[in-house]
C-alpha atoms as a PDB file:
ATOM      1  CA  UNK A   1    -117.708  41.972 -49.089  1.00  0.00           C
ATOM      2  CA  UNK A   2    -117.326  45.248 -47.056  1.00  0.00           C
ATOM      3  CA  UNK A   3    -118.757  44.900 -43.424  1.00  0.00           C
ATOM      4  CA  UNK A   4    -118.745  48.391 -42.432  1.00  0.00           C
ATOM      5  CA  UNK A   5    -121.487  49.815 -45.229  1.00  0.00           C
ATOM      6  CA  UNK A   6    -124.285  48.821 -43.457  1.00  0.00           C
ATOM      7  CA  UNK A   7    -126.211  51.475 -41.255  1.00  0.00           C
ATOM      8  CA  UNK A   8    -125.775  52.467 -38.030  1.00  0.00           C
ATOM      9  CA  UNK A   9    -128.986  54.216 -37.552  1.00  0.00           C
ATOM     10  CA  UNK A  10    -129.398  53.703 -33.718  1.00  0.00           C
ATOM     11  CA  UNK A  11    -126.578  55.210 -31.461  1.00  0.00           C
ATOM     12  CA  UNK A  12    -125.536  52.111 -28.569  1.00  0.00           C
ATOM     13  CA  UNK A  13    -127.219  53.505 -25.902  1.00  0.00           C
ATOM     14  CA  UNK A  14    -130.859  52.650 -28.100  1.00  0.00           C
ATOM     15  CA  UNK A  15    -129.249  49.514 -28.870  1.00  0.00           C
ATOM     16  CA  UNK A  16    -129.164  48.673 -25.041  1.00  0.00           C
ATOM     17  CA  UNK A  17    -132.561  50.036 -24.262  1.00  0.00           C
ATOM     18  CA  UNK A  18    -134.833  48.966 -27.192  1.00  0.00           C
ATOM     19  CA  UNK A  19    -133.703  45.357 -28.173  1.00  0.00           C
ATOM     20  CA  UNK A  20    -137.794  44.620 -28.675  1.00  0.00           C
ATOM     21  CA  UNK A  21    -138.893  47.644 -29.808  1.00  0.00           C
ATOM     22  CA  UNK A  22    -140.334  47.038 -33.385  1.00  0.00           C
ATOM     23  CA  UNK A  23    -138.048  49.650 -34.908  1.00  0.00           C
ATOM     24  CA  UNK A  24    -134.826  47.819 -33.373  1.00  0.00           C
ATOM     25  CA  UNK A  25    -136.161  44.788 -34.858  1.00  0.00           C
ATOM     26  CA  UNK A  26    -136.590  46.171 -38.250  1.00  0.00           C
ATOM     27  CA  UNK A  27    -132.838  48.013 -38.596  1.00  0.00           C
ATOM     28  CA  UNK A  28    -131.857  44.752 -37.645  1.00  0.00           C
ATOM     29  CA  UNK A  29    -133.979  42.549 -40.040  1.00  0.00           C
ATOM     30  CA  UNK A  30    -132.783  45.213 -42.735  1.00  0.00           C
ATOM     31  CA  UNK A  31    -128.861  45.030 -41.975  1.00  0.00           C
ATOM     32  CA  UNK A  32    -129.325  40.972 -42.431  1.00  0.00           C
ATOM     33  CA  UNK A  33    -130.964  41.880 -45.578  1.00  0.00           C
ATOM     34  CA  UNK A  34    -128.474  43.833 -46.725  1.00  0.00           C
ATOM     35  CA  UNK A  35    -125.369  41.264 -45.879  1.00  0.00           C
ATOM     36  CA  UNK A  36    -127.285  38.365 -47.536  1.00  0.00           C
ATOM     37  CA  UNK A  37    -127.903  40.254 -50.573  1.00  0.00           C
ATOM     38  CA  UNK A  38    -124.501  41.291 -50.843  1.00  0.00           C
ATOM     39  CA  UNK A  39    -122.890  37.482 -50.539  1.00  0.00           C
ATOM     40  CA  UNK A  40    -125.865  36.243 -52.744  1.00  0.00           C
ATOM     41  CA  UNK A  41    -124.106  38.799 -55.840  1.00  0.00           C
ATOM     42  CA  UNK A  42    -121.034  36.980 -55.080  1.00  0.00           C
ATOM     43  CA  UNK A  43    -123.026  33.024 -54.531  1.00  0.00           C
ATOM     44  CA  UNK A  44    -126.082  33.253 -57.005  1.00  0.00           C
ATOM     45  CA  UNK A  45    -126.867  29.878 -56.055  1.00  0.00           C
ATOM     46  CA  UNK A  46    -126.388  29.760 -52.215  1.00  0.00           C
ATOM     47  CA  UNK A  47    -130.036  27.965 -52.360  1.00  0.00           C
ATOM     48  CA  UNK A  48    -130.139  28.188 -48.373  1.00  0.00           C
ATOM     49  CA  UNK A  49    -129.106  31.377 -47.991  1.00  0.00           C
ATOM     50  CA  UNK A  50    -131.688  32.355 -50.460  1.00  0.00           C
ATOM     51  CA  UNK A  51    -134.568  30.904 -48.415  1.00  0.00           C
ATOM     52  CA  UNK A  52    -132.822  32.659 -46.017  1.00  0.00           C
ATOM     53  CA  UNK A  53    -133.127  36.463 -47.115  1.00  0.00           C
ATOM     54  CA  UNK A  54    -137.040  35.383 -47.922  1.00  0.00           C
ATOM     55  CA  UNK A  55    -137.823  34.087 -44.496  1.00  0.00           C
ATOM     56  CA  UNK A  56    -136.426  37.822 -43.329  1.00  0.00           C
ATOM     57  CA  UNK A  57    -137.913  39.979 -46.033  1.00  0.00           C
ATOM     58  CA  UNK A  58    -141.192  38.524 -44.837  1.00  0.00           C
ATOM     59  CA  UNK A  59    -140.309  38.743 -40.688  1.00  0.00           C
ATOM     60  CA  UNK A  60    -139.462  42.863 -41.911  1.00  0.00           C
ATOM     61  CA  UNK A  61    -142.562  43.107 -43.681  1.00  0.00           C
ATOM     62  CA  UNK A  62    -144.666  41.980 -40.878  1.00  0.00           C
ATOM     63  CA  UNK A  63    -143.455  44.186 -38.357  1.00  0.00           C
ATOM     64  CA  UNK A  64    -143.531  46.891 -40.893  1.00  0.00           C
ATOM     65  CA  UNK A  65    -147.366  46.146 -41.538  1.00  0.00           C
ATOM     66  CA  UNK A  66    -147.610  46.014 -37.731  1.00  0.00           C
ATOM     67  CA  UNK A  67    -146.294  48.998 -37.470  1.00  0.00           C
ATOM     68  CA  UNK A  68    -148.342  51.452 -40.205  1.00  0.00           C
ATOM     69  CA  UNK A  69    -151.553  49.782 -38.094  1.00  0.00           C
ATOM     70  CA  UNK A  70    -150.566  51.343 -34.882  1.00  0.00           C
ATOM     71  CA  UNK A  71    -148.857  54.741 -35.652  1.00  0.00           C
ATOM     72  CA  UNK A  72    -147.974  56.148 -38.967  1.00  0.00           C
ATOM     73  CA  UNK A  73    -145.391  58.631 -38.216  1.00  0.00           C
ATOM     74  CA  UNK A  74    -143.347  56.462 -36.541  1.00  0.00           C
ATOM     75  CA  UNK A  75    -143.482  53.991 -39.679  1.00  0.00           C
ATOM     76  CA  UNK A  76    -142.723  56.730 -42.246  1.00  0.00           C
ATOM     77  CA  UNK A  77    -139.609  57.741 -39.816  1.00  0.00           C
ATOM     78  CA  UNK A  78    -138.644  54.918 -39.957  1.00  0.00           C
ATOM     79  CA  UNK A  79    -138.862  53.878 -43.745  1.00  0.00           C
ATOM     80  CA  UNK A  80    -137.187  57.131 -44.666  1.00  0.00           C
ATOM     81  CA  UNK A  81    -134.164  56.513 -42.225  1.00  0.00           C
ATOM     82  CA  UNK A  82    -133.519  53.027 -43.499  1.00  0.00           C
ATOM     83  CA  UNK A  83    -134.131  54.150 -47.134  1.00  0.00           C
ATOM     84  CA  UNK A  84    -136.706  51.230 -47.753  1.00  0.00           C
ATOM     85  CA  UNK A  85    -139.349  51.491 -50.521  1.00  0.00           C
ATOM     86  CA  UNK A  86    -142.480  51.071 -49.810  1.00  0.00           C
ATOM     87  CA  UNK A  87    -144.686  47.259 -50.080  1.00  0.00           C
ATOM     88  CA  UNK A  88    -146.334  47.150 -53.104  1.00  0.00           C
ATOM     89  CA  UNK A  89    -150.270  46.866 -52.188  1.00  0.00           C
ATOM     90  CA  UNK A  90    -152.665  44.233 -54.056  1.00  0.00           C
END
């Protein structure tokens, strides 16, 4: 597993600043993401850490739907920066 090909969006000085801001919350959600799916090709049946990746896929989600309700450009900036697809609506 390679730890240094996850994204380093925010510079430190953000990091510092913005713990609780939603988009802090979300590059962080999405390098989690990205670590568990990586040791999950390597563990297909790593049951916990499964439940795991879905308990933060849903936490991202949230503050992603959270987000597109109270501004829209911000969301899209921040979708396009993380390179995450769109949710799928019902």
């Amino acid at each position: 597993m390679v730890k240094n090909s996850f994204i380093s969006v925010i510079s430190q000085e953000e990091k510092e600043e913005n713990k609780g801001s939603v988009e802090f919350q979300v590059f962080s959600f999405t390098n989690k993401i990205r670590r568990l799916a990586s040791h999950l090709e390597l563990h297909r049946k790593d049951y916990s850490s499964q439940r795991g990746l879905r308990k933060i896929l849903g936490k991202r989600q949230r503050l992603l739907a959270y987000l597109s309700k109270i501004n829209k450009v911000r969301y899209k900036e921040l979708m396009g920066q993380l390179d995450i697809r769109n949710p799928k609506t019902r």
